[in-house]
Protein backbone atom coordinates (compact mmCIF):
# COMPACT_ATOMS: atom_id res chain seq x y z
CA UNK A 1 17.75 -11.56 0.12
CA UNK A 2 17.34 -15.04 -1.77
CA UNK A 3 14.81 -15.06 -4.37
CA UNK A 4 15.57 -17.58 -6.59
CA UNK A 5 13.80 -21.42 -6.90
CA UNK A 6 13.72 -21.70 -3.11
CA UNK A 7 13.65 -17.77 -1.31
CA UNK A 8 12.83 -19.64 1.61
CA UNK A 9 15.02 -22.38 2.36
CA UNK A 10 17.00 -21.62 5.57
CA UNK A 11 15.14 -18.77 6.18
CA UNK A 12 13.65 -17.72 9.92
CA UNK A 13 10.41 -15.58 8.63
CA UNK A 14 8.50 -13.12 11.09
CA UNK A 15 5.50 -12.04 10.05
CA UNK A 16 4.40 -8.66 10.86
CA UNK A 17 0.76 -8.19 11.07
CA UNK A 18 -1.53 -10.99 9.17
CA UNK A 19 -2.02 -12.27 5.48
CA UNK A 20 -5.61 -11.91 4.20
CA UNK A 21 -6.70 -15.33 3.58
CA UNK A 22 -4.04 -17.75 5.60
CA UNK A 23 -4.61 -19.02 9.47
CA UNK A 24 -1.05 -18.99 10.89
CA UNK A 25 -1.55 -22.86 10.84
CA UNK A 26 -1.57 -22.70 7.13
CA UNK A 27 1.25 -20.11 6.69
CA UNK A 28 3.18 -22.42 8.93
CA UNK A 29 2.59 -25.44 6.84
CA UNK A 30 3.94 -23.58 3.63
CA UNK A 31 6.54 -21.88 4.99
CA UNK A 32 7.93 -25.20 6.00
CA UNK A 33 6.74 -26.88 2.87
CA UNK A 34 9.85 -24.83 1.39
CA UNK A 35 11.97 -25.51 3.89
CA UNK A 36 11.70 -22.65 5.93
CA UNK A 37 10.66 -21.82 9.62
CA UNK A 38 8.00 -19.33 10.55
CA UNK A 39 8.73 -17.95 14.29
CA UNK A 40 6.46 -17.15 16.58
CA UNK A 41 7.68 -14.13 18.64
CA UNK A 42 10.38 -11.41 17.52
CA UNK A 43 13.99 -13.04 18.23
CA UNK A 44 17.80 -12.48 17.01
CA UNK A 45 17.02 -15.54 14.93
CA UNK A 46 15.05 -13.94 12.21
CA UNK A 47 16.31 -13.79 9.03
CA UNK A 48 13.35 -12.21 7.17
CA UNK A 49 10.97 -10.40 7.86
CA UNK A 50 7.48 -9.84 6.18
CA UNK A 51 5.18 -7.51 6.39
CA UNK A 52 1.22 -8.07 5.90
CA UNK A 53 -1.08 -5.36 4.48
CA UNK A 54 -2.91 -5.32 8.01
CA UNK A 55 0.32 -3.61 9.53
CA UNK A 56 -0.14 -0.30 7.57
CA UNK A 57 -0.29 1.49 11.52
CA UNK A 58 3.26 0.40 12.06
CA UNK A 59 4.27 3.30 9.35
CA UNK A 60 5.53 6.44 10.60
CA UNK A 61 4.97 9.76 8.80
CA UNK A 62 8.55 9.86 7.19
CA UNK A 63 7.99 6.52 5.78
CA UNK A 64 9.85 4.67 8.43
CA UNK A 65 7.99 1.45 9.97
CA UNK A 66 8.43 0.63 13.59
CA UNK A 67 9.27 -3.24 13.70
CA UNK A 68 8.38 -5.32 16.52
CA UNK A 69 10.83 -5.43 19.98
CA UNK A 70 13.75 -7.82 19.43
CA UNK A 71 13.14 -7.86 15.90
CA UNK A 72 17.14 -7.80 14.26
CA UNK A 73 17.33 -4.38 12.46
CA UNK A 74 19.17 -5.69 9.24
CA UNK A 75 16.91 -8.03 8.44
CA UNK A 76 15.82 -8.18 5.43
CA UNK A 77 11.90 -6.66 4.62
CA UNK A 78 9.34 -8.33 2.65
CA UNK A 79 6.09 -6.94 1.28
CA UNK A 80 2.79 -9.31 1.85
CA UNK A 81 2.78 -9.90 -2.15
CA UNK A 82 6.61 -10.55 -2.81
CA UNK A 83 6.03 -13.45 0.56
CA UNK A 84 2.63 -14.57 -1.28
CA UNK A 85 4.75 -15.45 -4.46
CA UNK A 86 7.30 -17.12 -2.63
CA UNK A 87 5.26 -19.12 -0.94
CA UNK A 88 2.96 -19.50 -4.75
CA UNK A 89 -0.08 -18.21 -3.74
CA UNK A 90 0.11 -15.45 -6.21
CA UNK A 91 1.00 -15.25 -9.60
CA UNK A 92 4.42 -13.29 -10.88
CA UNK A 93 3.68 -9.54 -11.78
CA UNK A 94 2.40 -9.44 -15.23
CA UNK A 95 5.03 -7.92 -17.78
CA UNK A 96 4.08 -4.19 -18.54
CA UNK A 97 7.61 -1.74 -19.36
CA UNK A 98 9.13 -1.02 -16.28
CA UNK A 99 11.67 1.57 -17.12
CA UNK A 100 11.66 3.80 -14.37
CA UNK A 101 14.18 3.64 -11.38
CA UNK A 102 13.64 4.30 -7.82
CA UNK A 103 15.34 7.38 -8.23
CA UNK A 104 12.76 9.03 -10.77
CA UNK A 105 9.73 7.84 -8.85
CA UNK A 106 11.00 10.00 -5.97
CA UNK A 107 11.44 12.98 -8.15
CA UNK A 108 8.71 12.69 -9.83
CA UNK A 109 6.11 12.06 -7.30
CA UNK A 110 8.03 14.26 -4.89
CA UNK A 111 8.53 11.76 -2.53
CA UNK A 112 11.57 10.41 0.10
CA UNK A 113 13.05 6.86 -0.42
CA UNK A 114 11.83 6.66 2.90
CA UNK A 115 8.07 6.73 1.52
CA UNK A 116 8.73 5.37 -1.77
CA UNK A 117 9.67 2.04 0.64
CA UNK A 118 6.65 2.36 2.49
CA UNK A 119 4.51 1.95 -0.77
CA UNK A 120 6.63 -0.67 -1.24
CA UNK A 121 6.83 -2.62 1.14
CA UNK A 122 2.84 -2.54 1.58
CA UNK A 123 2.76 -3.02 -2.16
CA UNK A 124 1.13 0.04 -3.27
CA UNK A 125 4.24 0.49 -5.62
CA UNK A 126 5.28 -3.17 -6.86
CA UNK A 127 8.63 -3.18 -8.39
CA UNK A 128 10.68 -6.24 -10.50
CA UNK A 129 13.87 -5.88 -9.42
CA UNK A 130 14.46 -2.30 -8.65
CA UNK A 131 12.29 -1.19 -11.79
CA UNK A 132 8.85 0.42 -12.02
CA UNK A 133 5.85 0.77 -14.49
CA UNK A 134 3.90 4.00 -15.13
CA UNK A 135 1.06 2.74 -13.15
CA UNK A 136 3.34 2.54 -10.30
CA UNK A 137 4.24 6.76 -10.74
CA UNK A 138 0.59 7.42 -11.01
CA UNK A 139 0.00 5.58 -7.99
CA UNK A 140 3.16 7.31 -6.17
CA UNK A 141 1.41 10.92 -7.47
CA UNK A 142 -1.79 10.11 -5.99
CA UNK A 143 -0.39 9.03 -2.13
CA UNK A 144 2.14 12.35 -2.26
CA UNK A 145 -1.10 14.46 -3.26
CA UNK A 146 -2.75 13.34 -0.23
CA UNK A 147 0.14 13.39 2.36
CA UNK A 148 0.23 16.48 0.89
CA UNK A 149 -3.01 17.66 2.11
CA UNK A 150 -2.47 15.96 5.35
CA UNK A 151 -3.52 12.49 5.34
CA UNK A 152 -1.30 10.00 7.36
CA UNK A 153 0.74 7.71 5.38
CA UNK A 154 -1.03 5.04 7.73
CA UNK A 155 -4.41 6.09 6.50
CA UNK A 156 -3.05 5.89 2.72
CA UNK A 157 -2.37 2.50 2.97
CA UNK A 158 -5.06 1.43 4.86
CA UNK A 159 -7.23 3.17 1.71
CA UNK A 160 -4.88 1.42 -1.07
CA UNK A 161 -5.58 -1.75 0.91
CA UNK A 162 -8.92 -1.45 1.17
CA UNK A 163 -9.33 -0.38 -2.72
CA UNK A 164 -6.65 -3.78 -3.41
CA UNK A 165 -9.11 -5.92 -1.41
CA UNK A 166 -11.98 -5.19 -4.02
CA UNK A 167 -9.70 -5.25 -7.36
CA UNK A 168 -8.77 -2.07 -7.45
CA UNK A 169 -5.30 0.14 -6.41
CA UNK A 170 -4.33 3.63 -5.69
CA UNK A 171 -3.34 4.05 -9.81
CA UNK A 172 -6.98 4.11 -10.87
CA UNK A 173 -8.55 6.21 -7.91
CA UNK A 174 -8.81 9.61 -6.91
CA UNK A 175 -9.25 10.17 -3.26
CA UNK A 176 -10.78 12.62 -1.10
CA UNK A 177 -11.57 13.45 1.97
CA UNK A 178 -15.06 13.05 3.15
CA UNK A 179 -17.58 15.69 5.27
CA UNK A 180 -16.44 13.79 8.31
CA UNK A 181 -12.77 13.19 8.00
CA UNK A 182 -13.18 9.72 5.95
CA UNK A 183 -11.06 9.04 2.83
CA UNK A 184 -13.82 8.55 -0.41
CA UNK A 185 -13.38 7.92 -4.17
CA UNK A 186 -14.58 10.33 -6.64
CA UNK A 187 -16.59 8.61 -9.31
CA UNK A 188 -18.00 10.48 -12.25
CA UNK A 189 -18.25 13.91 -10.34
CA UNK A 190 -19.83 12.33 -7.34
CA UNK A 191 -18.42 10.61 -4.08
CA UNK A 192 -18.70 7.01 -3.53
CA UNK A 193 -16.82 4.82 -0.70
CA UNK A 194 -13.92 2.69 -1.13
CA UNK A 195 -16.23 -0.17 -2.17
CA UNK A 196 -16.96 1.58 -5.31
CA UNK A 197 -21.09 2.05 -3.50
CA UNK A 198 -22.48 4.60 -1.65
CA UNK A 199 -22.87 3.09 1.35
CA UNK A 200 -20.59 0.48 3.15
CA UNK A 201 -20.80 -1.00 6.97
CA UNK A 202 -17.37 0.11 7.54
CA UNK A 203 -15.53 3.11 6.31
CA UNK A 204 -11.64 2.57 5.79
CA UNK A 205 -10.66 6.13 6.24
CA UNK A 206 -9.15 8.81 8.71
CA UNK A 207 -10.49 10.59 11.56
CA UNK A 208 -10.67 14.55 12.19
CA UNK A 209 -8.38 15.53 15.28
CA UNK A 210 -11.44 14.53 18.45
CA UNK A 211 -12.74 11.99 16.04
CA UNK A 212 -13.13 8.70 16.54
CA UNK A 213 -11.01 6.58 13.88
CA UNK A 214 -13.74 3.65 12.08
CA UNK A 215 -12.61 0.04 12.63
CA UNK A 216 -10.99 -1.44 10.06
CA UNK A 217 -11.42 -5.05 9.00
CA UNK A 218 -7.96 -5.94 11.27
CA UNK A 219 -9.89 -4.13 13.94
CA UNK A 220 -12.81 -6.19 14.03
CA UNK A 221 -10.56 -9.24 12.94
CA UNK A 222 -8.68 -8.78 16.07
CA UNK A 223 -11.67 -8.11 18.65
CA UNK A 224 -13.83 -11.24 16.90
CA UNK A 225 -10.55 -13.26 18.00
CA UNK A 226 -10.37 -12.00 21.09
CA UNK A 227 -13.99 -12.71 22.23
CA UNK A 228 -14.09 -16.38 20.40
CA UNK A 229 -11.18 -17.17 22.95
CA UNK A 230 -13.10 -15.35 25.38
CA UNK A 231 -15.93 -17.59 24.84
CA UNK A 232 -18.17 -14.69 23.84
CA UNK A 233 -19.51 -16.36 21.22
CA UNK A 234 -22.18 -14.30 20.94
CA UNK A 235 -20.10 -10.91 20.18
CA UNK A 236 -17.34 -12.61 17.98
CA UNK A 237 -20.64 -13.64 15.68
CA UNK A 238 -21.29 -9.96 15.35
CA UNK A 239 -17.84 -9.10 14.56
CA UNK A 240 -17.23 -11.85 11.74
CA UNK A 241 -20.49 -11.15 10.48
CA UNK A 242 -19.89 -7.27 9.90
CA UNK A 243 -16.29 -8.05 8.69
CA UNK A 244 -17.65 -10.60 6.02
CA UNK A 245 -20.32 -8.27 4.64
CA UNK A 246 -17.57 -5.13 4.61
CA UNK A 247 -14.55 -8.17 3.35
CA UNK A 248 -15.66 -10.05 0.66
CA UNK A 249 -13.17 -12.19 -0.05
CA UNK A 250 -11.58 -13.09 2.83
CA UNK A 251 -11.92 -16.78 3.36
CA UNK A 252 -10.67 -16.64 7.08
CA UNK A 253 -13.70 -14.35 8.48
CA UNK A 254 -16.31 -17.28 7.08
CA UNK A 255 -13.61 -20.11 8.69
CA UNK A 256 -13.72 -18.43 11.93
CA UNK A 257 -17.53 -17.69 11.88
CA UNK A 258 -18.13 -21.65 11.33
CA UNK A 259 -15.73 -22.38 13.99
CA UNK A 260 -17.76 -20.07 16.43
CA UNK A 261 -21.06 -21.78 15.33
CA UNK A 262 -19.69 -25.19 15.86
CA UNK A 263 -18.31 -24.26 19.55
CA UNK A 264 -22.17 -22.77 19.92
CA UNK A 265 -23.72 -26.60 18.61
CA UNK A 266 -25.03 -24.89 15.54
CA UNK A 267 -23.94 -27.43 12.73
CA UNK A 268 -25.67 -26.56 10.01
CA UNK A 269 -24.91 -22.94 10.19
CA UNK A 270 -21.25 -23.87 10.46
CA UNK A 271 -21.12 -25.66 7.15
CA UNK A 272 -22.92 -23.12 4.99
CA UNK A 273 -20.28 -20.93 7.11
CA UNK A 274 -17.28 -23.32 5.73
CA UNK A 275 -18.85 -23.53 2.22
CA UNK A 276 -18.35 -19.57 2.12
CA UNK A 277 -14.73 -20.11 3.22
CA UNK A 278 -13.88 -22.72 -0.02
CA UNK A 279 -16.11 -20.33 -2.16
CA UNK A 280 -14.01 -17.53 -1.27
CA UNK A 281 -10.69 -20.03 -1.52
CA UNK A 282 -10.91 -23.40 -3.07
CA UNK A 283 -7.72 -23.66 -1.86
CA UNK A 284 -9.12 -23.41 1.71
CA UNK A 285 -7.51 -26.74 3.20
CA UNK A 286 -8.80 -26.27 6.90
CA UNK A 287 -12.33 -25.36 5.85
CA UNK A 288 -12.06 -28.64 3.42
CA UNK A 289 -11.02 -30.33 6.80
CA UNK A 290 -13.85 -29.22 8.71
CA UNK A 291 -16.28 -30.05 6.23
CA UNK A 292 -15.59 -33.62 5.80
CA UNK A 293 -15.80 -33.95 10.09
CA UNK A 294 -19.28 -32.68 9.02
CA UNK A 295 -20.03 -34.92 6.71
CA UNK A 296 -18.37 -38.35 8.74
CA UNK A 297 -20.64 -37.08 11.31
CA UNK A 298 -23.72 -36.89 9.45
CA UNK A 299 -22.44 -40.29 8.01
CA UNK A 300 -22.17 -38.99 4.44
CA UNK A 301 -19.11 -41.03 3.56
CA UNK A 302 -18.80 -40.06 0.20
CA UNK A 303 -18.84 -36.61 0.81
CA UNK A 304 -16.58 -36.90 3.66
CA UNK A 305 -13.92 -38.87 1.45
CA UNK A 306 -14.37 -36.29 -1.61
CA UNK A 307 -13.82 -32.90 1.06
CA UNK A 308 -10.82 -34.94 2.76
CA UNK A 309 -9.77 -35.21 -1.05
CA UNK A 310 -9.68 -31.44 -1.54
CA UNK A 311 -8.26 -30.71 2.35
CA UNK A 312 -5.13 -32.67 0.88
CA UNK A 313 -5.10 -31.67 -2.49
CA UNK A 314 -4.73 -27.94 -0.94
CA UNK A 315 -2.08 -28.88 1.59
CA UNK A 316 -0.12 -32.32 0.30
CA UNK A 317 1.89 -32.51 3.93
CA UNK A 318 -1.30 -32.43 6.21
CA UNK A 319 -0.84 -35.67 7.90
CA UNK A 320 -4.16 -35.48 10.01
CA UNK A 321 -5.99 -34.89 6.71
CA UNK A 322 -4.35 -37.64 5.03
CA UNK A 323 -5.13 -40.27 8.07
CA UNK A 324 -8.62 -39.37 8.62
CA UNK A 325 -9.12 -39.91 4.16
CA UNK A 326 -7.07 -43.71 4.91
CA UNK A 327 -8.84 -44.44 7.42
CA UNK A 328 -12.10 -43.79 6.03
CA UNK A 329 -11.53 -45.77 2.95
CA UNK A 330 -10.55 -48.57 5.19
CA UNK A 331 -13.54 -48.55 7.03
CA UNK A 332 -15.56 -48.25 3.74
CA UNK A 333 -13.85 -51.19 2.50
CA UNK A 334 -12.03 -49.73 -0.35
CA UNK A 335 -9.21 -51.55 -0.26
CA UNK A 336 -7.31 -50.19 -2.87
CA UNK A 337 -7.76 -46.32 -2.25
CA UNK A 338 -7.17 -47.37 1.06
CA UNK A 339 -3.63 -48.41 0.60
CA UNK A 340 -2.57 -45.69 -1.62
CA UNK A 341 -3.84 -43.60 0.71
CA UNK A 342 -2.20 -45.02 4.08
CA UNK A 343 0.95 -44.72 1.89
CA UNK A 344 0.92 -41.38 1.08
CA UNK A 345 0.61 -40.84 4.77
CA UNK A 346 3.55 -42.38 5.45
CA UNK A 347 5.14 -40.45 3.17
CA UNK A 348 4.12 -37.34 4.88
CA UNK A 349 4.48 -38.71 8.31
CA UNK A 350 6.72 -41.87 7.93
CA UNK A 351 7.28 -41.17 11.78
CA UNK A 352 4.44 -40.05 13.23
CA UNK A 353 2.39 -41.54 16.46
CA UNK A 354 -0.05 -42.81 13.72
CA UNK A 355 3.31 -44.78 11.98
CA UNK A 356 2.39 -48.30 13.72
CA UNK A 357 -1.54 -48.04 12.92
CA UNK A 358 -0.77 -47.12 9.08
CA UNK A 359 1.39 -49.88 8.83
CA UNK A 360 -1.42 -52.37 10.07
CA UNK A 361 -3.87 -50.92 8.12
CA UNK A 362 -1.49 -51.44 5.04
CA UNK A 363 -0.91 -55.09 5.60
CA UNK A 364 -4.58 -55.52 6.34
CA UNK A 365 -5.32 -54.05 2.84
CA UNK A 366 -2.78 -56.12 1.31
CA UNK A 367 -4.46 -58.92 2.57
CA UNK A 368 -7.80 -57.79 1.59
CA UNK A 369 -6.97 -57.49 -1.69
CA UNK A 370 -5.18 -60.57 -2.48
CA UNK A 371 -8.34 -62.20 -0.68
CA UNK A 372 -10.77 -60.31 -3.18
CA UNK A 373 -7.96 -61.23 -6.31
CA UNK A 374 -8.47 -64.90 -5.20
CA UNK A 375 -12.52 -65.28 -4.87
CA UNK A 376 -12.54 -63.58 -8.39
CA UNK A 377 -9.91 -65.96 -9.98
């Protein structure tokens, strides 16, 4: 698999499952921005194939994952963090010793390769090139202890996921299982939830055989979506609203909520909705986006112009974003923003059905400003 300056150019990616924080529009948009192509439904034409941390129910109990139906079996497999990197949305691994080989982890956490490329590939374990720190053993000791007692790979994962989405990882916990069948951490002699508190809306643990299994974030992720297209915009407010107070730091659960309040005519509550998105991820172009529609329609052109500003700042080839920001500073009469601006669309979109209007705005702001150069001598 390529992983050098550009691990994505020529690639076909499939993603498997979601990545916290990106709408597939955005993931799109980068993948492409390195000259890849992200495809939308399993086909022979995948080249790589990534998994997000949301897919932990596609493991098996011998370590296996089930990939999608027409998904090429010697594809490549990426983990959600390796594709974050190559796509620069997360930093490199920091440099601690790695001098462990795949080969002792196994032995030493009594585990199959099989397993040790579940953790993996769900980054639980997070190897540089074939090489592993001591924090990754203690981390492989603590998932074999609880297969060992019977816990589901699946519901390991889901638990080191749940512990990653709040700063933590399976290294510095110790798990156990709960009255009712639920995976909790034991802090100082007593048991707390995943979280870290003592109580939690949602529980990201395992069920007793008869049980019912809690809904994980993907759960209600996936049902919120479902009833926004629905139209029930009533229950998907329910749903993002429990996911956001269980998630955090998700920036896509606030997104969606805003989106849900705008289809319901509730503006105001959409923004602060949006504003919760970009405070989660400053990088949040589509929230940016929305937010400076807000503001042109509240007529808060400043605003407007600064938020487009950031919405292309996050995402340099979003040729929408970079239209509406020209043609804003055209209508504001600011000629020479204006320009710059209608050029850099062009650069992005030098083709585009907007082509022919840029170029008229351009000579108009040419004109403009030779006309203000002249009255001021």
């Amino acid at each position: 698999m390529p992983l050098a300056d550009h691990p994505l150019k020529g690639e076909t990616l499939f993603l498997v499952g979601r990545i916290q924080g990106l709408t597939r529009r955005r993931l799109d948009m980068l993948v492409r921005l390195r000259e890849g192509k992200l495809a939308t439904r399993p086909g022979r034409n995948v080249t790589l194939i990534a998994f997000g941390h949301s897919a932990g129910n596609r493991a098996l109990d011998d370590g296996r994952v089930a990939l999608p139906t027409g998904l090429p079996g010697a594809a490549p497999l990426v983990s959600e963090n390796v594709l974050r990197r190559q796509l620069g949305l997360l930093a490199p691994p920091e440099e601690v010793d790695r001098s462990m080989g795949r080969a002792e982890i196994e032995r030493l956490a009594g585990l199959t390769p099989n397993l040790v490329s579940c953790l993996v590939l769900f980054d639980v374990l997070e190897p540089v090139d074939e090489r592993f720190a001591w924090r990754d053993l203690v981390a492989a000791r603590e998932a074999a202890r609880l297969l060992k007692r019977g816990v589901a790979i699946g519901d390991v994962l889901e638990a080191a996921m749940a512990l990653s989405r709040r700063g933590g990882n399976l290294a510095e916990a110790r798990l156990t299982e709960g009255p009712s069948g639920e995976l909790l951490r034991e802090m100082g002699g007593q048991l707390a939830e995943l979280s870290g508190q003592l109580t939690m809306p949602l529980t990201f643990g395992f069920a007793r055989p008869g049980q019912q299994k809690p809904r994980s974030i993907d759960d209600l992720l996936f049902e919120a979506e479902e009833a926004e297209l629905a139209g029930d915009h009533a229950a998907a407010e329910s749903l993002y609203t429990t996911a956001m107070r269980a998630d955090t730091a998700d920036p896509v659960l606030p997104f969606n909520l805003g989106n849900v309040f705008q289809a319901e005519g509730r503006a105001a509550e959409a923004k602060v909705a949006w504003q919760i998105a970009v405070a989660r991820d400053p990088a949040f172009a589509e929230a940016w986006y929305n937010l400076a529609l807000a503001a042109e329609d509240e007529q808060q052109t400043d605003l407007a112009i600064a938020e487009y500003r950031r919405a292309v700042k996050a995402q340099p080839d979003w040729g929408d974003a970079h239209f509406n920001l020209a043609l804003l500073l055209t209508k504001a009469d600011r000629c020479v923003e204006a320009l710059a601006a209608w050029e850099r669309f062009l650069e992005v979109e030098p083709s585009g059905r907007h082509a022919a209007t840029a170029q008229k705005a351009i000579a108009l702001c040419r004109m403009k400003i030779q006309q203000e150069r002249a009255q001021t001598g």
